[in-house]
N, C-alpha and C. Protein backbone atom coordinates (compact mmCIF):
# COMPACT_ATOMS: atom_id res chain seq x y z
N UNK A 1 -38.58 134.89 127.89
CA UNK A 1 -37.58 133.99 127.39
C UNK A 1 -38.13 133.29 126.16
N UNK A 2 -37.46 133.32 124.88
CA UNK A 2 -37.86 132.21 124.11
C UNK A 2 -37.33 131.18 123.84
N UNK A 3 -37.93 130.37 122.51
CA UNK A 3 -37.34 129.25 123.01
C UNK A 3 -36.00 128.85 122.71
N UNK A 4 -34.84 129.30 122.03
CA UNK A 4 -33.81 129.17 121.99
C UNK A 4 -33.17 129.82 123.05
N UNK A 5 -33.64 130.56 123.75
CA UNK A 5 -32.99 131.17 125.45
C UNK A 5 -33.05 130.03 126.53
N UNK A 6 -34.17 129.47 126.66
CA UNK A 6 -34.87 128.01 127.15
C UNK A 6 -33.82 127.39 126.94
N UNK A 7 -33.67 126.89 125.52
CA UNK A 7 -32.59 125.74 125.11
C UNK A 7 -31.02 125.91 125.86
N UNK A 8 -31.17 127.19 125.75
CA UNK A 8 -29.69 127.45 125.75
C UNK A 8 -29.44 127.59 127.63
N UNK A 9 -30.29 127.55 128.23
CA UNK A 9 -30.61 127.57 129.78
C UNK A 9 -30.37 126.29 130.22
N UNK A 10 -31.31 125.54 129.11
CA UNK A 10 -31.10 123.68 129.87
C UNK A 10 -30.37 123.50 129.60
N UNK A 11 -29.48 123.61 128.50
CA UNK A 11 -28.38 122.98 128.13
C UNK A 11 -27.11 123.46 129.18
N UNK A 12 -27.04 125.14 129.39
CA UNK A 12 -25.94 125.16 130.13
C UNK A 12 -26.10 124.75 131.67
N UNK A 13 -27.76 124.29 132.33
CA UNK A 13 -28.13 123.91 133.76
C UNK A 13 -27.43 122.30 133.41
N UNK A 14 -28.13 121.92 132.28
CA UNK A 14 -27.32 120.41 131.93
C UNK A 14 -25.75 120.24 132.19
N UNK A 15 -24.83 120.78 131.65
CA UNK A 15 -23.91 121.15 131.70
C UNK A 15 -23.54 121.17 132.97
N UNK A 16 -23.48 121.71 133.99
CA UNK A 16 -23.56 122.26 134.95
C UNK A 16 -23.71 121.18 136.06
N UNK A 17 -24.64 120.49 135.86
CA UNK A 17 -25.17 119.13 136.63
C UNK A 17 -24.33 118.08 136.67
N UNK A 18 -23.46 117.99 135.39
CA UNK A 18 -22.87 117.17 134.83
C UNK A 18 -21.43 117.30 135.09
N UNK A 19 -20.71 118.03 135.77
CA UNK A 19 -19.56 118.78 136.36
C UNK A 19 -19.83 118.62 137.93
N UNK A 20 -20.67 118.52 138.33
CA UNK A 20 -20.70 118.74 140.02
C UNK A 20 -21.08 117.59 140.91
N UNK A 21 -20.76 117.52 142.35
CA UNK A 21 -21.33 115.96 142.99
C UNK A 21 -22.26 116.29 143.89
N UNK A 22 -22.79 117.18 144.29
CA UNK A 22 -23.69 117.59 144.74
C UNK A 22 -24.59 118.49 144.68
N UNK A 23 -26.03 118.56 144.79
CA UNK A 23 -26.79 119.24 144.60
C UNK A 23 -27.84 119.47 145.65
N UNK A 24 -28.47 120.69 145.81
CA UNK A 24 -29.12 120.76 147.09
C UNK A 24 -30.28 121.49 146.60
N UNK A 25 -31.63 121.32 146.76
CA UNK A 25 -32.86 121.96 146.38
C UNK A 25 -33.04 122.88 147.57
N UNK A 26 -34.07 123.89 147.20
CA UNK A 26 -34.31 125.08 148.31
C UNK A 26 -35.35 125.63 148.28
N UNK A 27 -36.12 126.47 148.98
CA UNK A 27 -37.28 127.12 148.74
C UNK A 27 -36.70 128.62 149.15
N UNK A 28 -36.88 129.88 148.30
CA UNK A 28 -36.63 130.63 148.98
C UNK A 28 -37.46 131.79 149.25
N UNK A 29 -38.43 131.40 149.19
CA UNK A 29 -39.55 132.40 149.62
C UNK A 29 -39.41 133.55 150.30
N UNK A 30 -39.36 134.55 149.92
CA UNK A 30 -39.52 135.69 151.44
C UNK A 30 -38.03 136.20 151.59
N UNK A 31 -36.85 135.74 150.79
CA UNK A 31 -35.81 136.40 150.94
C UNK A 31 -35.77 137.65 150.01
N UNK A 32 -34.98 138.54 150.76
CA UNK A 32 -34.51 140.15 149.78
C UNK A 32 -33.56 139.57 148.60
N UNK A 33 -33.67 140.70 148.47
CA UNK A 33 -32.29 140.68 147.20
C UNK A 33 -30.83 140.28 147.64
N UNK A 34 -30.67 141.89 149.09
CA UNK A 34 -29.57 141.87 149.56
C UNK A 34 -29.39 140.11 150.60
N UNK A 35 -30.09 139.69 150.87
CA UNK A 35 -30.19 138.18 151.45
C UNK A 35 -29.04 137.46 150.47
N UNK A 36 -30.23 137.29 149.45
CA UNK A 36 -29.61 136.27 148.06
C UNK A 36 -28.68 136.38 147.96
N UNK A 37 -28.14 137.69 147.44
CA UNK A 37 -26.66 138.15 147.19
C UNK A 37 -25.68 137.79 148.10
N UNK A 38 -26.13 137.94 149.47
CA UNK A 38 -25.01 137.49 150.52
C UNK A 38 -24.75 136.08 150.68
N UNK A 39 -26.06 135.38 150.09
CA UNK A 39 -25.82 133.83 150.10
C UNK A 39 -25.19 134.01 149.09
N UNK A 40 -25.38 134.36 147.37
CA UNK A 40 -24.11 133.77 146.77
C UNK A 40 -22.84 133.87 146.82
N UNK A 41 -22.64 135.30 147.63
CA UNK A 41 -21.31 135.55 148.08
C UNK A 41 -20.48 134.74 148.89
N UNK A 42 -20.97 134.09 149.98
CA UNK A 42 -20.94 132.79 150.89
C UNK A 42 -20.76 131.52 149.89
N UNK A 43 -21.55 131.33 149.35
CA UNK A 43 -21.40 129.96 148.28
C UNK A 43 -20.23 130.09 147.26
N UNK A 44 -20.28 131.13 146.25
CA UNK A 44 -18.97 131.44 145.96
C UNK A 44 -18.08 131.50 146.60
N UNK A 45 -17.62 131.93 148.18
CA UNK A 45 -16.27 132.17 148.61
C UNK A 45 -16.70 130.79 148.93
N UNK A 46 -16.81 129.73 149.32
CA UNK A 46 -16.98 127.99 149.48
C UNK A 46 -16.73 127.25 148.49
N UNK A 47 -16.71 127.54 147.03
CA UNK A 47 -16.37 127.28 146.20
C UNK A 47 -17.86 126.48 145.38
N UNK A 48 -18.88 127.50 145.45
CA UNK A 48 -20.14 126.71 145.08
C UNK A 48 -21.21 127.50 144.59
N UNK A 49 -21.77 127.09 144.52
CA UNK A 49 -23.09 128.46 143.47
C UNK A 49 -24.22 128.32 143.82
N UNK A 50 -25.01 129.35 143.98
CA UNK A 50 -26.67 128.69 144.11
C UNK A 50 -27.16 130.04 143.00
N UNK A 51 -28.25 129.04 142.64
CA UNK A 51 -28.82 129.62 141.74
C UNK A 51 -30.81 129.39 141.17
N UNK A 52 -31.51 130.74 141.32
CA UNK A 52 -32.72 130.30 141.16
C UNK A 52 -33.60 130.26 139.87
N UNK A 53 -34.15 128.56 140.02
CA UNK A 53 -33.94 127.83 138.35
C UNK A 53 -35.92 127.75 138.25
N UNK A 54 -36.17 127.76 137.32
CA UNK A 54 -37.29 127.60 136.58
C UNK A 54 -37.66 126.32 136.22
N UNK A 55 -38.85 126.12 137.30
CA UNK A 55 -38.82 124.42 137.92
C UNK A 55 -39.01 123.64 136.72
N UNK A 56 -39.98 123.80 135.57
CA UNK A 56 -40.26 122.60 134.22
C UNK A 56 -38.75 122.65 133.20
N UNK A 57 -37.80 123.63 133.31
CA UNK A 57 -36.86 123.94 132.61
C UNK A 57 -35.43 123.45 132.83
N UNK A 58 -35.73 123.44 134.70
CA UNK A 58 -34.76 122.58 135.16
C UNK A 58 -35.38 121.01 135.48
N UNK A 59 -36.39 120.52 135.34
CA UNK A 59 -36.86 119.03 134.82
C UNK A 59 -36.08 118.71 134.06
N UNK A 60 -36.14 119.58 132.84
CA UNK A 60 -35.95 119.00 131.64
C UNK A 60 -34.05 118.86 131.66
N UNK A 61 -33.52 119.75 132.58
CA UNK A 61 -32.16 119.67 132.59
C UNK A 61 -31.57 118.47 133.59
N UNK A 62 -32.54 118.61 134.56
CA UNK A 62 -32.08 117.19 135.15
C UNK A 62 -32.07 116.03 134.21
N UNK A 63 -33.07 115.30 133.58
CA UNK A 63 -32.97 114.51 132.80
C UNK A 63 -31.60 114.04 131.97
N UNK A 64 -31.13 112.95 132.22
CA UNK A 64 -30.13 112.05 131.53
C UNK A 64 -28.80 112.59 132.60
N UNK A 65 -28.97 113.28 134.07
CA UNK A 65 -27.53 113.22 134.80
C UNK A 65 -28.33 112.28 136.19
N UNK A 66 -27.02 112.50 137.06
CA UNK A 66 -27.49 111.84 138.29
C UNK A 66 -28.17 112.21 139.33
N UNK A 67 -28.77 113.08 139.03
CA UNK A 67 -29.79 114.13 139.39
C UNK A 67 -31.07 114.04 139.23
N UNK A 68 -31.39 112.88 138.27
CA UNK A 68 -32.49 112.96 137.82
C UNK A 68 -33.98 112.72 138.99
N UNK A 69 -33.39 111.88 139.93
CA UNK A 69 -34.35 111.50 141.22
C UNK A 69 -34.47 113.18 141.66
N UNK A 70 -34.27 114.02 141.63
CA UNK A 70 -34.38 115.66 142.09
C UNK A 70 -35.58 116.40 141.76
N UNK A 71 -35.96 115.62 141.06
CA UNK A 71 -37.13 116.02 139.67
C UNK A 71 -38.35 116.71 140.83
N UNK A 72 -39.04 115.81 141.35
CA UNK A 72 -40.37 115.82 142.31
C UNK A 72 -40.22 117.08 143.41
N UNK A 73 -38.29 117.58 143.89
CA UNK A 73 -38.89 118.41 144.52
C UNK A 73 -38.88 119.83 143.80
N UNK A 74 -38.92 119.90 142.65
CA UNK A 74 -39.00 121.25 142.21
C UNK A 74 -40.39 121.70 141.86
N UNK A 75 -41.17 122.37 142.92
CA UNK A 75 -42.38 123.12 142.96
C UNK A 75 -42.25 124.21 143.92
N UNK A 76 -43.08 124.94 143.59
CA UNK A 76 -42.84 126.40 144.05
C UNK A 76 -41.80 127.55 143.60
N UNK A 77 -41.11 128.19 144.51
CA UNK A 77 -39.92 128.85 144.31
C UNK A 77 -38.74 128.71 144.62
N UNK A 78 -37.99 127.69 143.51
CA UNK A 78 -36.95 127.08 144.57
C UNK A 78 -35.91 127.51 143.60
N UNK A 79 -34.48 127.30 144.12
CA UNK A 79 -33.11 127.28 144.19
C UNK A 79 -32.47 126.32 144.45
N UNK A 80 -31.06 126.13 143.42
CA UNK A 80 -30.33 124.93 143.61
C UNK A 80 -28.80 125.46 144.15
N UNK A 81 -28.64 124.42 145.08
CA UNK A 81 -27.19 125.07 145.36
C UNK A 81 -26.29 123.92 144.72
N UNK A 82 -24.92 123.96 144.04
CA UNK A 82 -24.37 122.85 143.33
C UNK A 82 -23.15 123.25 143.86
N UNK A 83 -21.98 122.23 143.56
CA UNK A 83 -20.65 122.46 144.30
C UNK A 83 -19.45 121.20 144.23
N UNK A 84 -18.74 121.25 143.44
CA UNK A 84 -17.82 119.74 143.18
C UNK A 84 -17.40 119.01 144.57
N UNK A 85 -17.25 120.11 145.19
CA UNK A 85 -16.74 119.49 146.95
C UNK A 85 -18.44 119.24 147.05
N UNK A 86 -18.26 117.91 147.79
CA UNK A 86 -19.39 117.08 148.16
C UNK A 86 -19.78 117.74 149.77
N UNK A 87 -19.17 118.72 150.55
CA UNK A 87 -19.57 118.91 151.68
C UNK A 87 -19.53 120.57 151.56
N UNK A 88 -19.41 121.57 150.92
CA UNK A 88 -19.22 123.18 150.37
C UNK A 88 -20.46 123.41 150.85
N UNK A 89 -21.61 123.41 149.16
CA UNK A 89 -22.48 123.87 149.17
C UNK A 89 -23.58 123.49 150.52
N UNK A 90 -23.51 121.98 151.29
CA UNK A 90 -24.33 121.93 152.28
C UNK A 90 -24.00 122.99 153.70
N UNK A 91 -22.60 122.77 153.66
CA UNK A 91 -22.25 123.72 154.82
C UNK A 91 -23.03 125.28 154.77
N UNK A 92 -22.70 125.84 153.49
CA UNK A 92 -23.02 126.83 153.33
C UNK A 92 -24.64 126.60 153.54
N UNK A 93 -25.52 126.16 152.85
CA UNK A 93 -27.00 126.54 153.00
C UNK A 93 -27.28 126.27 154.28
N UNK A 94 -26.65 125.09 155.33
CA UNK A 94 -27.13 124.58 156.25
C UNK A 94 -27.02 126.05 157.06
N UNK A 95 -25.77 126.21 157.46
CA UNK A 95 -25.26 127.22 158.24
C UNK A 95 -26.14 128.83 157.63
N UNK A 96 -26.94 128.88 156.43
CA UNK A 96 -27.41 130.04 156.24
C UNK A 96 -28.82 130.25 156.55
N UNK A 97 -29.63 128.63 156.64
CA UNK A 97 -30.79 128.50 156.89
C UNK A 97 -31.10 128.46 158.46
N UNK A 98 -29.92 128.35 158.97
CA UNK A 98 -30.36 128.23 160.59
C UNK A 98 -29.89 129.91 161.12
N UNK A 99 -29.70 131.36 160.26
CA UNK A 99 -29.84 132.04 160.54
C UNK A 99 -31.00 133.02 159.61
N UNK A 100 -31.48 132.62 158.34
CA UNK A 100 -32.31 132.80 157.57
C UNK A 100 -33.33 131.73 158.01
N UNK A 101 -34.66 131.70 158.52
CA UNK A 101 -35.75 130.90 158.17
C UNK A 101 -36.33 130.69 156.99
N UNK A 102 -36.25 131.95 156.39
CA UNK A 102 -36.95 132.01 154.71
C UNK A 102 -36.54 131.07 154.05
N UNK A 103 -35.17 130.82 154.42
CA UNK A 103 -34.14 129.68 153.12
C UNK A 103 -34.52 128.65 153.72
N UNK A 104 -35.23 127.69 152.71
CA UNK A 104 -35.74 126.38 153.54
C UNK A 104 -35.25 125.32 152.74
N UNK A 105 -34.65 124.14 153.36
CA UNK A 105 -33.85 123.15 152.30
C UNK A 105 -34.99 122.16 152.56
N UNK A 106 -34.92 121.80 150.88
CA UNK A 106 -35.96 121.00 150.61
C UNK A 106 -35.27 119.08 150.66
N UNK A 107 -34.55 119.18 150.19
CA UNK A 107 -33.40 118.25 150.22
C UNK A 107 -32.22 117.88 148.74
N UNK A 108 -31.69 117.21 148.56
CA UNK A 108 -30.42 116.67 147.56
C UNK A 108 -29.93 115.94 147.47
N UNK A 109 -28.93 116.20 146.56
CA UNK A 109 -28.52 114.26 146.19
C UNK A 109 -26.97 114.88 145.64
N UNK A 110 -25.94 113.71 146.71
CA UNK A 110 -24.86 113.88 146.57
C UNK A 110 -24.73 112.59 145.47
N UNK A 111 -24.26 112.98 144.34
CA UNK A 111 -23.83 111.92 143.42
C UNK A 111 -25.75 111.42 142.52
N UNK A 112 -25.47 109.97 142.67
CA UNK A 112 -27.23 109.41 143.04
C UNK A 112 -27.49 108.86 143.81
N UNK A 113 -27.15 109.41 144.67
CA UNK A 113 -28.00 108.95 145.87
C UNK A 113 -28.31 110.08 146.92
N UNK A 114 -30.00 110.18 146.81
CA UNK A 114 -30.98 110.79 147.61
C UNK A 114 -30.70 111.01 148.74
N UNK A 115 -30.51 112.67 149.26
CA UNK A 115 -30.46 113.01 150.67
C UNK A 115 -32.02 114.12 151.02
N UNK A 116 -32.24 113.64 152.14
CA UNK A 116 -33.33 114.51 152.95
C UNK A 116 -32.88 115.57 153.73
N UNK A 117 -33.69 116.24 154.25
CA UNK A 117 -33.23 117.28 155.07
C UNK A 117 -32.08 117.55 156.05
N UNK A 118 -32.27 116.09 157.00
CA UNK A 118 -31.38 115.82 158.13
C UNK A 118 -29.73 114.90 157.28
N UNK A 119 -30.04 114.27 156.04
CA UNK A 119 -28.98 113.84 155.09
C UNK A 119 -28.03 115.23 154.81
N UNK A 120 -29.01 115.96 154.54
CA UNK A 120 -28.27 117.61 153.78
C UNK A 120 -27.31 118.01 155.20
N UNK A 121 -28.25 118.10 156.38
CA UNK A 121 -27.57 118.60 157.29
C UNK A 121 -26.58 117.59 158.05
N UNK A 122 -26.37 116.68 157.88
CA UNK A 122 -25.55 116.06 158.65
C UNK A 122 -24.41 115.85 157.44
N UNK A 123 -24.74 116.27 156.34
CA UNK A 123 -23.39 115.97 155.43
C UNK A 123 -22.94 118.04 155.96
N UNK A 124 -23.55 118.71 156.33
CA UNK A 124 -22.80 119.88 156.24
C UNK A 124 -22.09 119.90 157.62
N UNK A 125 -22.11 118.92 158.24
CA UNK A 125 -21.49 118.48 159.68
C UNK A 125 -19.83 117.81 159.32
N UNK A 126 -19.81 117.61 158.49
CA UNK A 126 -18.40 116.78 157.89
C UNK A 126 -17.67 117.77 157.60
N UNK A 127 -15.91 117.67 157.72
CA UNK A 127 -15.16 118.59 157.31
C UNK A 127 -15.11 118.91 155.52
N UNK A 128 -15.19 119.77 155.35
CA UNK A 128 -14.48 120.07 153.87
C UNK A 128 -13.55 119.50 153.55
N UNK A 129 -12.93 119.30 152.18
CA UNK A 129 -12.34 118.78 151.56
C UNK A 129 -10.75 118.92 151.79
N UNK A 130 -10.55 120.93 152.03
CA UNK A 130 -9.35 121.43 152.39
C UNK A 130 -9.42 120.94 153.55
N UNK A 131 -10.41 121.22 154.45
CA UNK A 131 -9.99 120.79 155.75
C UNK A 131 -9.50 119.85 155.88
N UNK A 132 -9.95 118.51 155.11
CA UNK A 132 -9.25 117.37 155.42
C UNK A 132 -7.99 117.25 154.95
N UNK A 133 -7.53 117.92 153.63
CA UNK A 133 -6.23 118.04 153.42
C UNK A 133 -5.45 118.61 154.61
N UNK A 134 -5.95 119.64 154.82
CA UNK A 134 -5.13 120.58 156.13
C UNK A 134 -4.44 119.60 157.25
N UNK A 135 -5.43 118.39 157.46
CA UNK A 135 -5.28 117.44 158.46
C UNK A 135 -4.71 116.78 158.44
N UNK A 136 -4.46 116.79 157.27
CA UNK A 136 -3.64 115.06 156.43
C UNK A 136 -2.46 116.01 156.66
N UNK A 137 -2.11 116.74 156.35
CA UNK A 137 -0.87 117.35 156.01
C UNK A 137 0.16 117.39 157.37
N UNK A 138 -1.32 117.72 158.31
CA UNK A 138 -0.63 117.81 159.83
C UNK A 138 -0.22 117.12 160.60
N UNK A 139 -0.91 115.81 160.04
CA UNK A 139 -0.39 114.41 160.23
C UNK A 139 0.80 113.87 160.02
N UNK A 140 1.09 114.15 158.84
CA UNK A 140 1.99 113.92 158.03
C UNK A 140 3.20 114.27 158.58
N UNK A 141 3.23 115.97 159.14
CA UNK A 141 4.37 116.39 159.02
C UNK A 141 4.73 116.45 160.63
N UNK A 142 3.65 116.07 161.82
CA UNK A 142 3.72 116.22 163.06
C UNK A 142 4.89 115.03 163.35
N UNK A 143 4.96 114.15 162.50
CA UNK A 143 6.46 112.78 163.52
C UNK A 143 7.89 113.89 162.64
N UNK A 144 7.76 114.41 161.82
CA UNK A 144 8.89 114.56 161.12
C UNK A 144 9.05 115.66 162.11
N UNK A 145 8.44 116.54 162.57
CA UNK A 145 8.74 117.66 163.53
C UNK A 145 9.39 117.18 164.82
N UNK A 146 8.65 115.95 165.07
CA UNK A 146 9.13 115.18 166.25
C UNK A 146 10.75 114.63 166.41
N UNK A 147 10.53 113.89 165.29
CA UNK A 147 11.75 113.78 165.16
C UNK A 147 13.25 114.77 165.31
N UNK A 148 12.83 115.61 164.46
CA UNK A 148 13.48 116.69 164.14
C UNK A 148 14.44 117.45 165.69
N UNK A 149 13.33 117.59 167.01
CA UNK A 149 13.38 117.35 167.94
C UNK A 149 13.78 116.55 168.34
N UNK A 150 13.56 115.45 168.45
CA UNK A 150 14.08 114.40 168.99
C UNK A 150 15.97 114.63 168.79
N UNK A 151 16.91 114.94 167.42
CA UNK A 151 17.88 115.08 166.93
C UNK A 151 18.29 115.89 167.42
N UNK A 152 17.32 116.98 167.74
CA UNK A 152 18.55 118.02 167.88
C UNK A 152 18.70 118.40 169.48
N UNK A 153 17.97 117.53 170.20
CA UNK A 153 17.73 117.90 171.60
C UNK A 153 19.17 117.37 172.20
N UNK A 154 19.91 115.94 172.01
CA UNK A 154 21.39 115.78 171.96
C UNK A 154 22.24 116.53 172.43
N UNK A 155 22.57 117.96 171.16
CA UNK A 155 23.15 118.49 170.44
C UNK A 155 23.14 119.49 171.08
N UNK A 156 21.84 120.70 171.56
CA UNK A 156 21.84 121.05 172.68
C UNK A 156 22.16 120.93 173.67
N UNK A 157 21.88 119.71 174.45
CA UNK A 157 22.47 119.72 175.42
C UNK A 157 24.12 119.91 175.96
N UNK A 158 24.54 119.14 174.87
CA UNK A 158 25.90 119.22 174.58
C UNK A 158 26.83 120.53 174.31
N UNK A 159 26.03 121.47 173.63
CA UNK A 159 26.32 122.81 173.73
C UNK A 159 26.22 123.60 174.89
N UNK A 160 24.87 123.16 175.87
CA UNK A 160 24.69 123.74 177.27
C UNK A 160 26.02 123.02 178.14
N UNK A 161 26.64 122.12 178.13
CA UNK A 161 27.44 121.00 179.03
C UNK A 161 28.71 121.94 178.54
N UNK A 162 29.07 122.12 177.42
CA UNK A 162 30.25 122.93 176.66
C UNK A 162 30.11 124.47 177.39
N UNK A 163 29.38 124.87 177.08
CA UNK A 163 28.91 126.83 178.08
C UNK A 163 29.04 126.73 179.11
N UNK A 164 29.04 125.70 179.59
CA UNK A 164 28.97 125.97 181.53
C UNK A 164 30.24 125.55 182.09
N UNK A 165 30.94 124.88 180.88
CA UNK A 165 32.63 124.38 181.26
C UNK A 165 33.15 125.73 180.82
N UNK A 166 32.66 126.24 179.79
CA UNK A 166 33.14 127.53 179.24
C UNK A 166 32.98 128.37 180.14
N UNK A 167 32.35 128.45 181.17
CA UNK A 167 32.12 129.80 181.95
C UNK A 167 32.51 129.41 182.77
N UNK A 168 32.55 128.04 183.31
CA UNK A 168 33.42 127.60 185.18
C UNK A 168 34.79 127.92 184.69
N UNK A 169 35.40 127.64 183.48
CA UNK A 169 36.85 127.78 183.43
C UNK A 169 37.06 129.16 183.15
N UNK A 170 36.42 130.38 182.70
CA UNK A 170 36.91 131.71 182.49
C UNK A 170 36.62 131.92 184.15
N UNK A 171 36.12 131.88 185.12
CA UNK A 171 35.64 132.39 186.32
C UNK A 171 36.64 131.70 187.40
């Protein structure tokens, strides 16, 4: 890489940092190819990315977002998972590391403020974002169903009371 490839790396990891509310550090030592791939496939269908960054290069990209406390754990061979939904990308690594050992979460930071291991995993314990829409929605629309019922149960009956005069009087 030179150094305008560099530049053009931090700037778009900058970029990047600067668009998203969460971030999750990783070690991924010891994973295949076909591994990786299936994690980004997983993170992508979640709506999230992981990606493995070049620890002094992504320093320098953390610098000036809210990310910047992230700095200390990048040593070794690590990976960032990022994701605008604040609960995506944890679900996904959490749920991939407790069937992968290799994938080891180092920890992250939703927004700025610092999460640890058991932070990472207990935010991938929370519903998603859709999910909570899904919920809201069901909420929402469960009295109007009720209701709805409620109206027309009347109306029925009244039709059953009408059929059975209708059939005692033809008989």
């Amino acid at each position: 890489m030179d150094r305008t490839q560099k530049a053009d790396w931090v700037g778009s990891l900058h970029g990047t940092l600067g668009d998203v509310g969460l971030v999750i550090v990783t070690h991924y030592k010891g994973l295949t190819v076909a591994e990786m791939t299936a994690l980004r496939v997983k993170m992508r269908a979640a709506g999230a990315s992981f990606k493995v960054t070049k620890n002094r290069l992504t320093k320098l990209a953390l610098a000036g977002t809210e990310f910047e406390n992230l700095a200390d754990l990048f040593v070794g061979p690590t990976a960032i998972a990022v994701s605008r939904d604040p609960v995506a990308a944890a679900k996904v690594a959490a749920e991939f590391s407790k069937a992968n050992e290799k994938l080891v979460i180092l920890g992250g930071s939703l927004g700025n403020k610092r999460l640890d291991v058991d932070g990472v995993k207990a935010l991938a314990t929370l519903p998603s974002l859709d999910e909570l829409r899904g919920r809201l929605i069901g909420m929402i629309s469960t009295p109007a169903t009720r209701i709805a019922g409620v109206l027309q149960a009347p109306a029925g009956q009244l039709a059953r009371v009408l059929r059975a005069k209708a059939d005692k009087d033809a008989a």
